[in-house]
N, C-alpha and C. Protein backbone atom coordinates (compact mmCIF):
# COMPACT_ATOMS: atom_id res chain seq x y z
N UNK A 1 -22.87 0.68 -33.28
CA UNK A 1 -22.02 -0.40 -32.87
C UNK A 1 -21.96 -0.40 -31.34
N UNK A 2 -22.33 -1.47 -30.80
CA UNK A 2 -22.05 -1.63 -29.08
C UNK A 2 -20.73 -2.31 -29.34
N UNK A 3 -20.53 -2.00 -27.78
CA UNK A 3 -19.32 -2.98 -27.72
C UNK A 3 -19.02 -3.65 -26.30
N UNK A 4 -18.69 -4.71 -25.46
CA UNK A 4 -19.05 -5.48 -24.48
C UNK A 4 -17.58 -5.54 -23.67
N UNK A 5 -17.96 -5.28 -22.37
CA UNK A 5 -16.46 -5.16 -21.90
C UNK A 5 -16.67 -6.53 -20.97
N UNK A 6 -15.74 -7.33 -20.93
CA UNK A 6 -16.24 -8.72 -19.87
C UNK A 6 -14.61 -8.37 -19.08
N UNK A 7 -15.43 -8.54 -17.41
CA UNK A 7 -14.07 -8.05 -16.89
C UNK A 7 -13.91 -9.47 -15.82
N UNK A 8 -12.26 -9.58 -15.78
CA UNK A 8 -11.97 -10.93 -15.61
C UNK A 8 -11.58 -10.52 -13.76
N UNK A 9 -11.86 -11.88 -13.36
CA UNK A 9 -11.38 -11.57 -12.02
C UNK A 9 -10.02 -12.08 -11.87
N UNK A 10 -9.35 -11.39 -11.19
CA UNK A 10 -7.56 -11.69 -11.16
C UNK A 10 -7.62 -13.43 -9.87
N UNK A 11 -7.22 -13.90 -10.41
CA UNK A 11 -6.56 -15.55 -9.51
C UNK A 11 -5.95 -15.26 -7.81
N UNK A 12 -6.03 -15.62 -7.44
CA UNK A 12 -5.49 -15.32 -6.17
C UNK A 12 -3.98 -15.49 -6.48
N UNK A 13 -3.24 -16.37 -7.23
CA UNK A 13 -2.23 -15.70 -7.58
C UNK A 13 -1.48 -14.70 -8.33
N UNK A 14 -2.58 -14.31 -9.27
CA UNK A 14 -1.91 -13.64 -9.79
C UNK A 14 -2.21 -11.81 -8.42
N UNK A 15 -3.05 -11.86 -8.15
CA UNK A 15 -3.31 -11.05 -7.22
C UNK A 15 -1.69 -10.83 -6.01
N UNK A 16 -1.85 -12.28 -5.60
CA UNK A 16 -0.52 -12.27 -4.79
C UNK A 16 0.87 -11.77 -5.67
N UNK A 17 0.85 -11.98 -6.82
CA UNK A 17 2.20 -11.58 -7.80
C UNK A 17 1.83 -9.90 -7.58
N UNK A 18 1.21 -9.29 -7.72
CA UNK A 18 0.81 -8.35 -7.70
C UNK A 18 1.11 -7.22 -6.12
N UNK A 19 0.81 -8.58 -5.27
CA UNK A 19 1.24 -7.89 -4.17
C UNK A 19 2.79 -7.49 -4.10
N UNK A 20 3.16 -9.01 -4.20
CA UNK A 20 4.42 -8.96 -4.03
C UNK A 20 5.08 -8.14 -4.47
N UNK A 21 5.26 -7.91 -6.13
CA UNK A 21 5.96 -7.04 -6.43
C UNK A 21 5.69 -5.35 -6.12
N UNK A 22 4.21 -5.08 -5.71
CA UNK A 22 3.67 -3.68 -4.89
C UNK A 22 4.95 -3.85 -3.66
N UNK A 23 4.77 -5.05 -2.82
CA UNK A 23 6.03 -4.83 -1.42
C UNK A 23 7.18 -4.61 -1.65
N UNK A 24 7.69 -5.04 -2.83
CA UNK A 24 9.46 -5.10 -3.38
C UNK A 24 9.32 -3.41 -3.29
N UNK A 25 8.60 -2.27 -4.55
CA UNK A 25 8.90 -1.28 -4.17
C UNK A 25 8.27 -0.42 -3.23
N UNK A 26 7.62 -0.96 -2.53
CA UNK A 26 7.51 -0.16 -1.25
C UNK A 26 8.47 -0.28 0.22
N UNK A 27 9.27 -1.54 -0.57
CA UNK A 27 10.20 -1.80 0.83
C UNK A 27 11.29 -0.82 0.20
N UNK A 28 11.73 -0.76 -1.19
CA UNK A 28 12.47 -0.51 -1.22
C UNK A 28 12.21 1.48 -1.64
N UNK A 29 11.24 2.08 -1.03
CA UNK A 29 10.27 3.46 -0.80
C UNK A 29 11.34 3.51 0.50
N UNK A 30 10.59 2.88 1.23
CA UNK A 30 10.88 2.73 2.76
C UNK A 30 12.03 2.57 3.05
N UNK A 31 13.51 1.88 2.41
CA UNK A 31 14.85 1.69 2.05
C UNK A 31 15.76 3.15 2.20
N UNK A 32 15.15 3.94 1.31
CA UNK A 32 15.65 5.05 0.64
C UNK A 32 15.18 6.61 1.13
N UNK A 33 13.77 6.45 1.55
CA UNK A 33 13.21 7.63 0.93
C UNK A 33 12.39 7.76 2.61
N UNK A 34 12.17 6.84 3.07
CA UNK A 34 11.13 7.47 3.90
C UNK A 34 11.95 7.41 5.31
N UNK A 35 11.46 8.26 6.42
CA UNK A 35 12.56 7.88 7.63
C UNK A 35 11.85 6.81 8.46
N UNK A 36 12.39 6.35 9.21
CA UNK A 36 12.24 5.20 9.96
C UNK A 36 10.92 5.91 11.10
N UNK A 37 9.96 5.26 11.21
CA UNK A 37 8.83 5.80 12.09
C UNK A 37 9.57 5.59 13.91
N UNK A 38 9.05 6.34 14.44
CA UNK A 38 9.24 6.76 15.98
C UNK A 38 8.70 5.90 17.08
N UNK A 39 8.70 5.69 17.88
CA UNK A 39 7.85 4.36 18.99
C UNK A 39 8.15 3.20 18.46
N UNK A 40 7.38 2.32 19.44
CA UNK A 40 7.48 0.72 18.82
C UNK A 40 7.71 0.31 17.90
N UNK A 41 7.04 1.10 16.72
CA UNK A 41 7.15 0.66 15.03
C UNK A 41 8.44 0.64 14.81
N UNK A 42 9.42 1.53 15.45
CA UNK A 42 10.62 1.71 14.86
C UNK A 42 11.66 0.41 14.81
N UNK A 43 11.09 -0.47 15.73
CA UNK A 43 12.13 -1.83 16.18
C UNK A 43 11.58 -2.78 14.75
N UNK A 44 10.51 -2.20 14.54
CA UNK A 44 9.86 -3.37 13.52
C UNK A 44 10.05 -2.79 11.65
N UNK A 45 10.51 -1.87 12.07
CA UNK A 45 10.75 -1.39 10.70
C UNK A 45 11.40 -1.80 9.64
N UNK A 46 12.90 -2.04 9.94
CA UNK A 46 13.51 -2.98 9.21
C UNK A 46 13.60 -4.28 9.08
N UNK A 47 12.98 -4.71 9.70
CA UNK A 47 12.55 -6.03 9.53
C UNK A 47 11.38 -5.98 8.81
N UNK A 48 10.75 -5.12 8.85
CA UNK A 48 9.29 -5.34 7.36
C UNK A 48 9.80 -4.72 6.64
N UNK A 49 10.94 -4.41 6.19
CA UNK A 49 11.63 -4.43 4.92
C UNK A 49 12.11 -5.61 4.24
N UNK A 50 13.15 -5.99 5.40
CA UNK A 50 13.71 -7.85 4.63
C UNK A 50 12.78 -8.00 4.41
N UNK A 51 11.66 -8.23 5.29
CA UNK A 51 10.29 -9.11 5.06
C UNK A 51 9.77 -9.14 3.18
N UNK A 52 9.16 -7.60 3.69
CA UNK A 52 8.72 -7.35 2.36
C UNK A 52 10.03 -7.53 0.69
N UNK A 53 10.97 -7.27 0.78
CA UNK A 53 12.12 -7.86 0.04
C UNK A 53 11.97 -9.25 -0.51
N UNK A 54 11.82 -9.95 0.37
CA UNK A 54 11.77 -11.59 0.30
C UNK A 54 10.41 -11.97 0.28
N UNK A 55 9.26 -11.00 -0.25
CA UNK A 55 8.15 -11.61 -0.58
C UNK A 55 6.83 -12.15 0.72
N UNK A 56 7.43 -11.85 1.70
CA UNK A 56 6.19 -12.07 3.04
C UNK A 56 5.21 -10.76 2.90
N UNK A 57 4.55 -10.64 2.22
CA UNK A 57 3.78 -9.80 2.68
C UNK A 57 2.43 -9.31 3.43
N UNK A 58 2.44 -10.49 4.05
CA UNK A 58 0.92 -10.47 4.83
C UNK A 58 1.32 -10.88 6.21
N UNK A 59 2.66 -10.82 6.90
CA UNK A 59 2.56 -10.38 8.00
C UNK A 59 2.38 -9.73 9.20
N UNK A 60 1.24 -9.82 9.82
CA UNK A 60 0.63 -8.85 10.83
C UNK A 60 1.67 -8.30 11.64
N UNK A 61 2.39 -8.68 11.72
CA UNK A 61 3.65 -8.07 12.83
C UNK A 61 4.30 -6.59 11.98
N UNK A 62 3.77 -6.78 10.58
CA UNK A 62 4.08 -5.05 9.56
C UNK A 62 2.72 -4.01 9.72
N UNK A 63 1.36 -4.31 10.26
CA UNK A 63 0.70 -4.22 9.60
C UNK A 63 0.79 -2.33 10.35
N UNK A 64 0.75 -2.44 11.77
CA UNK A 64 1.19 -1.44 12.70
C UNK A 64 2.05 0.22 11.75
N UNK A 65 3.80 -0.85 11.45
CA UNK A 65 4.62 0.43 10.72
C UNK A 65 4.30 0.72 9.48
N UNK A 66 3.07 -0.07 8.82
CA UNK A 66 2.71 0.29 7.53
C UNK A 66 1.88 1.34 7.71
N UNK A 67 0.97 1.08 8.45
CA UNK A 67 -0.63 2.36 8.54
C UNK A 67 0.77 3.51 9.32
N UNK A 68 1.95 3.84 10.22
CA UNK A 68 2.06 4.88 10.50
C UNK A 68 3.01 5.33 9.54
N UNK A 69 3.43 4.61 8.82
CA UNK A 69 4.49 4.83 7.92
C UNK A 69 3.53 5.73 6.32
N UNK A 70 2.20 5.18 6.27
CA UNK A 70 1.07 6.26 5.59
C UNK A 70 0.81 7.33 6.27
N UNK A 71 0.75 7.20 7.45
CA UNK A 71 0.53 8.51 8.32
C UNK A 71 1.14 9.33 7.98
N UNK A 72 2.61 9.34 8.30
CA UNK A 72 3.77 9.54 8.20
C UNK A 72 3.75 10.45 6.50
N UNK A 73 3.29 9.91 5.53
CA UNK A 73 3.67 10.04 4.31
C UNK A 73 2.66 11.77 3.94
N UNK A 74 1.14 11.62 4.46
CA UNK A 74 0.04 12.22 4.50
C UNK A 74 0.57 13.43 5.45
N UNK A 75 1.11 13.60 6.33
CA UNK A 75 1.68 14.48 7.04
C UNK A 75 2.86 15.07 6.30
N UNK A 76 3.63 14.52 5.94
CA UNK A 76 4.37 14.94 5.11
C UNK A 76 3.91 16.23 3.95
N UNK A 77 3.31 15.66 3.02
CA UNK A 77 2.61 16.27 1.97
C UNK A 77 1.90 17.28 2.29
N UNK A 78 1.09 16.96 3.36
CA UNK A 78 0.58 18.15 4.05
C UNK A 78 1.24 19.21 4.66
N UNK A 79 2.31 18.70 5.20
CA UNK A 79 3.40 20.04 5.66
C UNK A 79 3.63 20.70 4.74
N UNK A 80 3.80 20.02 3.19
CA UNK A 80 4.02 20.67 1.74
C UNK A 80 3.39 21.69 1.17
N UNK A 81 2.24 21.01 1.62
CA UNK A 81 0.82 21.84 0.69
C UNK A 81 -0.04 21.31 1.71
N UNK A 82 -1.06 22.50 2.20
CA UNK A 82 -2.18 22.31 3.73
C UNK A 82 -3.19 21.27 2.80
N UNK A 83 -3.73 20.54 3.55
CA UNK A 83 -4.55 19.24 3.04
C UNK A 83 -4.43 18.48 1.72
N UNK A 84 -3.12 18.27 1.28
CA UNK A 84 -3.04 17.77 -0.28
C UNK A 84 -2.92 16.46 0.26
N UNK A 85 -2.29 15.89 1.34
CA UNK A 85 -1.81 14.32 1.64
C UNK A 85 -3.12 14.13 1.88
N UNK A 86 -4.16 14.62 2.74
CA UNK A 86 -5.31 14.41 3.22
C UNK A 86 -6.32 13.87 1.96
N UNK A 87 -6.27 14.98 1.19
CA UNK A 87 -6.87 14.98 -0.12
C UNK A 87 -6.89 13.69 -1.03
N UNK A 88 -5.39 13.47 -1.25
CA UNK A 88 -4.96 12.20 -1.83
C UNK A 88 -5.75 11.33 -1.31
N UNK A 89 -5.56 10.77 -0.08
CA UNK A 89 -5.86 9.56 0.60
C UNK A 89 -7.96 9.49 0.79
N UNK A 90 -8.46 10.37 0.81
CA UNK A 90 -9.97 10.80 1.07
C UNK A 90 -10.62 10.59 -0.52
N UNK A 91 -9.78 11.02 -1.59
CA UNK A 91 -10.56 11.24 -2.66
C UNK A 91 -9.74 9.92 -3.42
N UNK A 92 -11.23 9.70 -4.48
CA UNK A 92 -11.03 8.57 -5.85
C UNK A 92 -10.80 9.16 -7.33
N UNK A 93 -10.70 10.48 -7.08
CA UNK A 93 -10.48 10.82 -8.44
C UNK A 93 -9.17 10.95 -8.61
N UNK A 94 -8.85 11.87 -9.90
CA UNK A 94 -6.96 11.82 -10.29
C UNK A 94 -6.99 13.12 -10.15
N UNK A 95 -5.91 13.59 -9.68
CA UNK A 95 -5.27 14.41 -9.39
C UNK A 95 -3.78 14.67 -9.93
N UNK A 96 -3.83 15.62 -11.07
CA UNK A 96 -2.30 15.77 -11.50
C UNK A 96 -1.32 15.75 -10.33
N UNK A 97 -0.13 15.81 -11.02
CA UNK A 97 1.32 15.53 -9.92
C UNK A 97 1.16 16.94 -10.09
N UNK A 98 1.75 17.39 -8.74
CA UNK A 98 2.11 18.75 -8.92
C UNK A 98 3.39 19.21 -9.26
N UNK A 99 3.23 20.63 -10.13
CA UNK A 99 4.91 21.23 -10.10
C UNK A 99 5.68 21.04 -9.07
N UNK A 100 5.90 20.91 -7.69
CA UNK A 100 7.01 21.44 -6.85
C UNK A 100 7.37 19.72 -6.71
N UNK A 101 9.16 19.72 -6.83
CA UNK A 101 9.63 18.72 -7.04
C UNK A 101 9.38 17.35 -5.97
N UNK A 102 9.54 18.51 -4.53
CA UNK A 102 9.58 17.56 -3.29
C UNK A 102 7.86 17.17 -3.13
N UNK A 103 6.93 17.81 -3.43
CA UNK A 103 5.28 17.35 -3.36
C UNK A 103 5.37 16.25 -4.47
N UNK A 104 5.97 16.46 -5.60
CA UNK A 104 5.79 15.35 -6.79
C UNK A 104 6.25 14.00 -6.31
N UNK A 105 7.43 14.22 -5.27
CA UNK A 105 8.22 12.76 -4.49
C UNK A 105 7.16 12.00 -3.68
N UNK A 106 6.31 13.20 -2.67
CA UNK A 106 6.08 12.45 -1.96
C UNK A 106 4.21 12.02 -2.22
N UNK A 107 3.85 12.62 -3.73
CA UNK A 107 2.84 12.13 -3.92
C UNK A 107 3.01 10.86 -4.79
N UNK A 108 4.25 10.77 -5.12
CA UNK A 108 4.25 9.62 -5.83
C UNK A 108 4.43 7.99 -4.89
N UNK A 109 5.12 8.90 -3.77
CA UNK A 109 5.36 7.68 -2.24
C UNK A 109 4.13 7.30 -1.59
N UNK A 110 3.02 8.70 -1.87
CA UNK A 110 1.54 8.06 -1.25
C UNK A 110 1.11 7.25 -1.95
N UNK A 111 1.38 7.38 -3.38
CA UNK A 111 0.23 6.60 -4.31
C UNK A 111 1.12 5.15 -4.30
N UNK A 112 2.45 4.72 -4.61
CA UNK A 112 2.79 3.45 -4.30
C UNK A 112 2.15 2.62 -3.07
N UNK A 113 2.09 3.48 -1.74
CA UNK A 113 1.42 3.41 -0.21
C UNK A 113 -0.05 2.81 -0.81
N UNK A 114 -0.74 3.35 -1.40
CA UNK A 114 -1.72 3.36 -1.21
C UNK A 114 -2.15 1.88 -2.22
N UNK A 115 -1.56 2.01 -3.45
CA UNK A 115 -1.21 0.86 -3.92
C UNK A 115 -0.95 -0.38 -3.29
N UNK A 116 -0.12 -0.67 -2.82
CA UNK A 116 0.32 -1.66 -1.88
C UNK A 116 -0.64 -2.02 -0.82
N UNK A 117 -1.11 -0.75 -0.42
CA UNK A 117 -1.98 -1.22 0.83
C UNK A 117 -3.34 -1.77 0.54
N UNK A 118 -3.95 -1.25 -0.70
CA UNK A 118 -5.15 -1.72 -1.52
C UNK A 118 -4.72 -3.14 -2.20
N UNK A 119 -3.46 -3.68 -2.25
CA UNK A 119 -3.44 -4.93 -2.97
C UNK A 119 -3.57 -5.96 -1.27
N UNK A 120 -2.62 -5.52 -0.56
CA UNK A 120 -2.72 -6.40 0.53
C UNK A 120 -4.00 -6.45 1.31
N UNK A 121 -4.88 -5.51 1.47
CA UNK A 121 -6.13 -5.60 2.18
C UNK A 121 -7.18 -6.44 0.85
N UNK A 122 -6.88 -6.22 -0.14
CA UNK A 122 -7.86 -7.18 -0.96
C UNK A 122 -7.37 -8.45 -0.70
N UNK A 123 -6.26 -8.98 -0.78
CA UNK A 123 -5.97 -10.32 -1.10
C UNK A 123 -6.14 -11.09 0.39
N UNK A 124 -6.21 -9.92 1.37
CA UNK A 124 -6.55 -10.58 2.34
C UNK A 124 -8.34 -11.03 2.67
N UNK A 125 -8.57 -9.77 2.36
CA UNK A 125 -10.23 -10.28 2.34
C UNK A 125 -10.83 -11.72 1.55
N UNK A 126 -9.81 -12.14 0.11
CA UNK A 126 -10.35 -12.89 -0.51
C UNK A 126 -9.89 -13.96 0.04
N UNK A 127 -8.55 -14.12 1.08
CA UNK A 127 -8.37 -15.12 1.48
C UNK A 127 -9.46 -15.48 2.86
N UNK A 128 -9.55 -14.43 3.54
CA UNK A 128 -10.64 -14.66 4.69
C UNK A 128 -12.22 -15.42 4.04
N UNK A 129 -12.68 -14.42 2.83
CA UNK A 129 -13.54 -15.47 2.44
C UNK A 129 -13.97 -16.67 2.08
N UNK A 130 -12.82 -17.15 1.25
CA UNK A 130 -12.42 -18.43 1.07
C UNK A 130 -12.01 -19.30 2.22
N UNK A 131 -11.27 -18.96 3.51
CA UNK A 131 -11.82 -19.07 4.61
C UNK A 131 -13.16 -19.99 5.23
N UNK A 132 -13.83 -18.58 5.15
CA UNK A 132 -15.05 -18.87 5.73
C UNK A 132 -16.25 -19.49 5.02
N UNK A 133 -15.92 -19.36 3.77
CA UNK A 133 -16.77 -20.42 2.40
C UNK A 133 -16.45 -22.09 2.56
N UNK A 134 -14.91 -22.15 3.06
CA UNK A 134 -14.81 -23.55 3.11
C UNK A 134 -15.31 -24.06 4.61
N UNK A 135 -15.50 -23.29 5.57
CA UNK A 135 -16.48 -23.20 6.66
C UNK A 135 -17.43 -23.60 6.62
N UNK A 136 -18.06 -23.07 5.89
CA UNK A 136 -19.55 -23.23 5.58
C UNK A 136 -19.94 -24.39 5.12
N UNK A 137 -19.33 -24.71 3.86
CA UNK A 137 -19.25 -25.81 3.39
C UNK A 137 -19.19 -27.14 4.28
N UNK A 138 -18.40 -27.45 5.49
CA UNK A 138 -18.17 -28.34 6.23
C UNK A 138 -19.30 -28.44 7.13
């Protein structure tokens, strides 16, 4: 017996639903759990929270406290355990949660991170292409 897997491509909205609700809990990661990043980012921080709250999520003016706010997360983990944040973020395979409570927190804060950040860099690429397809076209 074969059997045929046909794999569907997600809509640009439903992609964007997808984002969105990735930003609801990563704003609300960032709400609770993570500290407010240091330098410039820091003025912009809570404001890419409302942001992300209320569904903007492809504003470039976040894009800055998001990548240090991963930084941030990878350093973390790593202070936990020597190269585990590193690990996470470098490798595609799965990796159990680990026993120790506070590594289990903050591997679960990378993988939302990383989540979120893989929905917004796709939906942006597909919008740039579409973009530049209707470019072409003209």
């Amino acid at each position: 017996m074969t059997y045929t897997y046909i794999r569907r491509e997600l809509s640009l909205e439903e992609e964007l639903a997808l984002l969105i609700a990735s930003g609801a809990e990563f704003a609300e990661m960032c709400a609770w759990r993570v500290d407010a990043p240091s330098g410039p980012e820091r003025k912009v921080f809570l404001h890419m929270i409302d942001r992300l709250e209320t569904g903007d999520v492809l504003d470039p003016r976040d894009d800055r406290c998001i990548e240090v706010i991963g930084r941030n997360l990878v350093a973390k983990a790593n202070a936990l355990k020597p190269g585990y944040g590193t690990f996470l973020m470098e490798s595609y395979r799965y990796e159990p949660v680990p026993l120790s409570k506070d590594l289990a927190a903050v591997h679960c804060d990378l993988m939302l991170f990383e989540r979120f950040q893989g929905y917004r860099c796709r939906l942006r690429c597909r919008l740039k292409a579409r973009a530049q397809l209707k470019a072409l076209e003209e």
